[in-house]
C-alpha atoms as a PDB file:
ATOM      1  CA  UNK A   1       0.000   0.000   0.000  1.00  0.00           C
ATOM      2  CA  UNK A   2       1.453   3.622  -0.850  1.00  0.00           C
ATOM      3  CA  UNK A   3       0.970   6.314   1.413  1.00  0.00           C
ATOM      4  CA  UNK A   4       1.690   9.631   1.528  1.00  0.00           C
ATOM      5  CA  UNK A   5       2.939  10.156   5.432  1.00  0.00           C
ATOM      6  CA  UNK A   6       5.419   7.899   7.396  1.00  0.00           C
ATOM      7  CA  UNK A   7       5.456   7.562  11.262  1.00  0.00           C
ATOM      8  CA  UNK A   8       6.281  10.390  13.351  1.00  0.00           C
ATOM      9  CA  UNK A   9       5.543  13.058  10.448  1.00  0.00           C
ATOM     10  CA  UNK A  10       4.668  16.520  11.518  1.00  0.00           C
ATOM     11  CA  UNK A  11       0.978  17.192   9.355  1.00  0.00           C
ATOM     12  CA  UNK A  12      -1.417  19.819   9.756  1.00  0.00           C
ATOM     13  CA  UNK A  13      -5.422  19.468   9.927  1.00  0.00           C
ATOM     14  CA  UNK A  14      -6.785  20.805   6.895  1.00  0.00           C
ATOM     15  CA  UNK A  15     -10.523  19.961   7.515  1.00  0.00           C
ATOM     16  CA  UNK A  16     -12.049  20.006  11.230  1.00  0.00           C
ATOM     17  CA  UNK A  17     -12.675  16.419  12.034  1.00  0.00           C
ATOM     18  CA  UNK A  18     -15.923  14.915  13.513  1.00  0.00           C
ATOM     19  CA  UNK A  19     -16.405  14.695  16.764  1.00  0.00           C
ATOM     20  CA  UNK A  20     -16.443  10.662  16.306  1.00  0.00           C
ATOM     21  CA  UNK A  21     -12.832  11.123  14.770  1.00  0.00           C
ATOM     22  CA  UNK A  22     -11.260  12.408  17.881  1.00  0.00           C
ATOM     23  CA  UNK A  23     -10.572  10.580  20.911  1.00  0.00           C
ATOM     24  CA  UNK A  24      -9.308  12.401  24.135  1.00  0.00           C
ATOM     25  CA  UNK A  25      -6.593  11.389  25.806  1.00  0.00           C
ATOM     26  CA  UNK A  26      -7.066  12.034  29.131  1.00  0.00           C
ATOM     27  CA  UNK A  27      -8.807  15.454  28.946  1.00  0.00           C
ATOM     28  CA  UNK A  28     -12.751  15.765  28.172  1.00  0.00           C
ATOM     29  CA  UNK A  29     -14.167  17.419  25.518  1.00  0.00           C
ATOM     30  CA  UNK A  30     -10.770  18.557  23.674  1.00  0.00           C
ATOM     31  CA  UNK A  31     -10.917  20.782  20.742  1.00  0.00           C
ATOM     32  CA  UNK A  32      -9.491  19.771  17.519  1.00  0.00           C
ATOM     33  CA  UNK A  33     -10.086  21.991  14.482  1.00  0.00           C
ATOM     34  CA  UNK A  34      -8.774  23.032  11.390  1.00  0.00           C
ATOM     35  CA  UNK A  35      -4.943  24.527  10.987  1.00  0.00           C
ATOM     36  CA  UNK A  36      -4.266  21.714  13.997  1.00  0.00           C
ATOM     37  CA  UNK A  37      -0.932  20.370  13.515  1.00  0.00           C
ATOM     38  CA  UNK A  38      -0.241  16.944  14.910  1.00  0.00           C
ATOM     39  CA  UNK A  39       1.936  13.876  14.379  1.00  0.00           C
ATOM     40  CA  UNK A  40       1.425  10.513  12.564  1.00  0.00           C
ATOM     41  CA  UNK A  41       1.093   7.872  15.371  1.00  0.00           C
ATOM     42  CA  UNK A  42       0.023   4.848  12.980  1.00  0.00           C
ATOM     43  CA  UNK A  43      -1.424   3.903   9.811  1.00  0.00           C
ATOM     44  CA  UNK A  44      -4.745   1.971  10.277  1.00  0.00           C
ATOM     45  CA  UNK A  45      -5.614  -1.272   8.956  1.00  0.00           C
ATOM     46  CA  UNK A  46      -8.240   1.100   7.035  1.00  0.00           C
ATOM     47  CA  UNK A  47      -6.181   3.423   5.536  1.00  0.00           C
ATOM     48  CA  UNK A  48      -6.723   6.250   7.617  1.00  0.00           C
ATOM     49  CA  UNK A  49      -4.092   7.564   9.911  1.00  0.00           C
ATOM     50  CA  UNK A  50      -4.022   7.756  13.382  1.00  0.00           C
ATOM     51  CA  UNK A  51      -2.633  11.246  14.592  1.00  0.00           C
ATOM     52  CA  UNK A  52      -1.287  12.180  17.796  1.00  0.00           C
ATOM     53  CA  UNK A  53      -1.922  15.894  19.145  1.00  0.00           C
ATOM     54  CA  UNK A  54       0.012  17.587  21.505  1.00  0.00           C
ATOM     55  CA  UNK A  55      -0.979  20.668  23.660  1.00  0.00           C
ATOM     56  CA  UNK A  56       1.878  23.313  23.619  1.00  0.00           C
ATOM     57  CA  UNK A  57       3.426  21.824  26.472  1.00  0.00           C
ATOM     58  CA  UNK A  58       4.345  18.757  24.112  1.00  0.00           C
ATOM     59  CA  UNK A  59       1.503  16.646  26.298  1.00  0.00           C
ATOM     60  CA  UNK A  60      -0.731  14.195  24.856  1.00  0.00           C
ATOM     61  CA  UNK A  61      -3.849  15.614  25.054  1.00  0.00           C
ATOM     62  CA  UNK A  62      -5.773  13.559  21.827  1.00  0.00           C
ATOM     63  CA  UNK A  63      -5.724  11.016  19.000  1.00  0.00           C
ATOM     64  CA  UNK A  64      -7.415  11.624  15.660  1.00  0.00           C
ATOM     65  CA  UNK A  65      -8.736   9.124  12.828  1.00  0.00           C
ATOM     66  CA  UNK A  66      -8.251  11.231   9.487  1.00  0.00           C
ATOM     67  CA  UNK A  67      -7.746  10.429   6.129  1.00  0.00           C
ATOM     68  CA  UNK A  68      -4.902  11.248   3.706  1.00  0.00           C
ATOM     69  CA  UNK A  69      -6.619  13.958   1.813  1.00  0.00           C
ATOM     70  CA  UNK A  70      -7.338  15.710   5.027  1.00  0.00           C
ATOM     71  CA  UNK A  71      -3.633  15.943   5.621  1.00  0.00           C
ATOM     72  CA  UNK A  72      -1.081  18.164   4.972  1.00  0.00           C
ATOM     73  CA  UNK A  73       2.621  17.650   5.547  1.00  0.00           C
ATOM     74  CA  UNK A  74       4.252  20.452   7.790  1.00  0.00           C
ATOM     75  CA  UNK A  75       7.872  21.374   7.038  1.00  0.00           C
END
């Protein structure tokens, strides 16, 4: 399978997911939007990607199921 991201790549949100799409780490209620920029934690069995956000801290704060055309690499 060819993908566009690799592990641990830096990618920004492009389109605000669905709340169903994000899962909170340990925080409720955690906003995710668009212009979020996270980190590729896995590639699902799915296709999607599994993305880890950080707060500005650099602690975990959610996970987010997105797909590759929802992605953009950061630099």
């Amino acid at each position: 399978m060819n993908t566009k991201f690799k592990r641990h790549d830096k990618v920004k949100i492009i389109i605000s997911p669905s709340e169903s799409d994000i899962e909170s780490y340990e925080e409720e209620n955690v906003l995710v939007k668009k212009g979020t920029i996270g980190e590729i934690n896995m590639l699902l069995p799915n296709g999607r990607y599994h993305v880890l956000i950080k707060n500005s801290e650099g602690i975990k704060i959610a996970y987010v199921v997105a797909d590759e055309e929802v992605l953009e690499s950061v630099k």
